[in-house]
Each structure stands twice: as C-alpha cells, then as structure tokens.
Protein backbone atom coordinates (compact mmCIF):
# COMPACT_ATOMS: atom_id res chain seq x y z
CA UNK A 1 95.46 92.94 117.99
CA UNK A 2 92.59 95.40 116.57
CA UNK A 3 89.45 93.09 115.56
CA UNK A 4 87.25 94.75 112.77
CA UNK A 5 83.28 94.20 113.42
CA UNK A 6 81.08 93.59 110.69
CA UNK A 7 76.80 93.54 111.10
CA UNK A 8 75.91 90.71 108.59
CA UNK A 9 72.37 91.23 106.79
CA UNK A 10 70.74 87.75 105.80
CA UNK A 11 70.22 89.27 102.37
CA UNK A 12 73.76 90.10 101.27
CA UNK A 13 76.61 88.18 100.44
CA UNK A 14 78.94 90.84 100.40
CA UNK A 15 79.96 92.45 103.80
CA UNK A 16 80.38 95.81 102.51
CA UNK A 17 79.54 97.53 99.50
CA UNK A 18 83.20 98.48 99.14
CA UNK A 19 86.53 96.78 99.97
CA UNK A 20 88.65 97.35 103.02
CA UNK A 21 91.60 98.57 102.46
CA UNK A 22 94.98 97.73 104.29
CA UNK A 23 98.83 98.08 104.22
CA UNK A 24 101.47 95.40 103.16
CA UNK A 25 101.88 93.90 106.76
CA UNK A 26 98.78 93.68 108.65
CA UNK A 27 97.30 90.84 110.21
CA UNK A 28 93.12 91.43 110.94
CA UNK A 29 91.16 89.25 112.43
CA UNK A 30 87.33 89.86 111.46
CA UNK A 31 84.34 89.57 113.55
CA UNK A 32 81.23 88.72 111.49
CA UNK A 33 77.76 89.51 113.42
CA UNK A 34 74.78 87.78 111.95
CA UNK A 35 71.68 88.90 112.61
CA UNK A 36 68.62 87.15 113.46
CA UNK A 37 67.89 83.91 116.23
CA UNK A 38 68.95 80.86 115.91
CA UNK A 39 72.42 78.51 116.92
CA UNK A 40 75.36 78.91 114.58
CA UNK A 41 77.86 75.93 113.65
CA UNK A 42 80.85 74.85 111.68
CA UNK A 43 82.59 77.91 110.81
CA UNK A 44 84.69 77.87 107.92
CA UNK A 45 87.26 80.72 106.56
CA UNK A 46 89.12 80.61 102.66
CA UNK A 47 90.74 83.37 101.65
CA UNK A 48 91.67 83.69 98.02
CA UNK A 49 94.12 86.86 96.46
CA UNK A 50 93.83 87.62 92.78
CA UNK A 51 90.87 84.59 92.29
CA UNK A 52 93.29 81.86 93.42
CA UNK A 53 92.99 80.18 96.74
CA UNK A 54 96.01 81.35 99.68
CA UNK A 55 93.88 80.15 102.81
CA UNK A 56 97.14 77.80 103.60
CA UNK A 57 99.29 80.39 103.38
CA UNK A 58 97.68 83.28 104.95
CA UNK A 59 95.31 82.35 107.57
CA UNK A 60 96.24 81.75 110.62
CA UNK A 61 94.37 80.64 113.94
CA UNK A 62 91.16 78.67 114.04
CA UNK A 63 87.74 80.03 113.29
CA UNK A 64 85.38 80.63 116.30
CA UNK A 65 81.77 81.10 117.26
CA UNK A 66 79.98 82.47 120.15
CA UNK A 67 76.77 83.19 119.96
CA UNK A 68 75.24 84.68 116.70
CA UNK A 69 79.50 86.42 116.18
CA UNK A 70 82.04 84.45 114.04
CA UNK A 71 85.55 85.10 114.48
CA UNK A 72 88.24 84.87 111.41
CA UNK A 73 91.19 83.23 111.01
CA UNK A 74 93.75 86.05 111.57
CA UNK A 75 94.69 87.22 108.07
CA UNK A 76 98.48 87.68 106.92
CA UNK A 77 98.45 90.28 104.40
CA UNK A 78 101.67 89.60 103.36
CA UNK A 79 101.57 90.78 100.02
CA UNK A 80 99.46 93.58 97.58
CA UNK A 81 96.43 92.62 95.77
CA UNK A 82 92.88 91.96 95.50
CA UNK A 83 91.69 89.78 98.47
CA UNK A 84 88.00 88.48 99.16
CA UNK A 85 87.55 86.62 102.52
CA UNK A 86 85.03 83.62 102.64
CA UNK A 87 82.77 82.78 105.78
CA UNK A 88 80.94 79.85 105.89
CA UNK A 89 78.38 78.47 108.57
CA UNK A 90 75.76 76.92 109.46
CA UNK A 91 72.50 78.70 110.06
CA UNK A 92 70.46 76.61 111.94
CA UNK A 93 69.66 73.87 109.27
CA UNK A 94 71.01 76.55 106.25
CA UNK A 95 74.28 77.53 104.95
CA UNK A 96 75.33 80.75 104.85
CA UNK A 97 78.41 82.07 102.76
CA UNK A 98 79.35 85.40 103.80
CA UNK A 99 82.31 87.33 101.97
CA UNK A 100 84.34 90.45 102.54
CA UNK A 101 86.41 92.08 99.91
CA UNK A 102 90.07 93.55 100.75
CA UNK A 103 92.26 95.65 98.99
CA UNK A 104 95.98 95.39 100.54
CA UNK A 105 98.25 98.29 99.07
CA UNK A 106 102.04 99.19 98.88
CA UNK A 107 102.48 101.98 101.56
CA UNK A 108 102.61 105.48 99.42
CA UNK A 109 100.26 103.41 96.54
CA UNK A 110 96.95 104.34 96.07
C-alpha cells in the first residue's frame, strides 16, 4: 500500500499549494510530518467530497501517531470529485487543523 509523505509547516493550513490528484479506485493513506518539538495527541481524520461530509463512508482504518508523524485513515476514493482531507491534533496544549486537497478523476478525464 504506497503511503504519500507530507512536511507540515506550523504556518499553513493547507498541505500543498495544489491538490493531489488520483484515479477512480485508489485507496492512500497519508503521512502528515509536523515540524517542530513537542508530544502530539488525539488524532482526528474527516474527509468531505464536494463540501459535504463522507468520512463514514470513505475512511477506513484508525488514525495513528508516532512521534511528531500522523497517519490517515486509508482513503476510498470511490468516486470523482473535489476532496479536502481534515487532520486534527493536538499540539502540545494547541490544536492544529491540517488539510489536504484531492482531486479524484475518471481515468482518460482531465
């Protein structure tokens, strides 16, 4: 199962300027890497296509932590759309919400 790394910057809530893109069909699991010192706690994944809310439905798995590295929920992109996956910890004594934005496309659609 290919994991995808991401380095998290304290400053941004975005991941990545733009979105990942994937197929109809795959199934990442996404390894967020904050930066900085300090313990990390209760994880927490949503996942919402087109604005509405499909974590039941699509994620899979439980959400992990070791060290200063979060682990996803394993992500069934089922079907196409606009995707934006939610991370949410605890920093120490702050919360942090973290989120990465997907594209998932018909194979042959660009």
């Amino acid at each position: 199962m290919p994991t995808n790394y991401n380095t998290i910057a304290i400053n941004q809530v975005f991941v990545n300027e733009n979105p990942m893109v994937f197929l109809i069909g795959s199934t990442p699991i996404f390894n967020f890497n904050y930066l900085g010192s300090g313990t990390l706690t209760s994880p927490t994944n949503a996942l919402y296509r087109n604005k509405e809310d499909v974590s039941g439905t699509y994620l899979t798995g439980s959400t992990t932590v070791s060290g200063r590295v979060v682990t996803t929920k394993q992500c069934s992109l089922t079907v196409a759309g606009e995707y934006e996956l939610y991370v949410t910890i605890t920093d120490g004594s702050i919360a942090r919400v973290k989120a990465l934005r997907i594209l998932v496309r018909k194979l042959g659609v660009y």
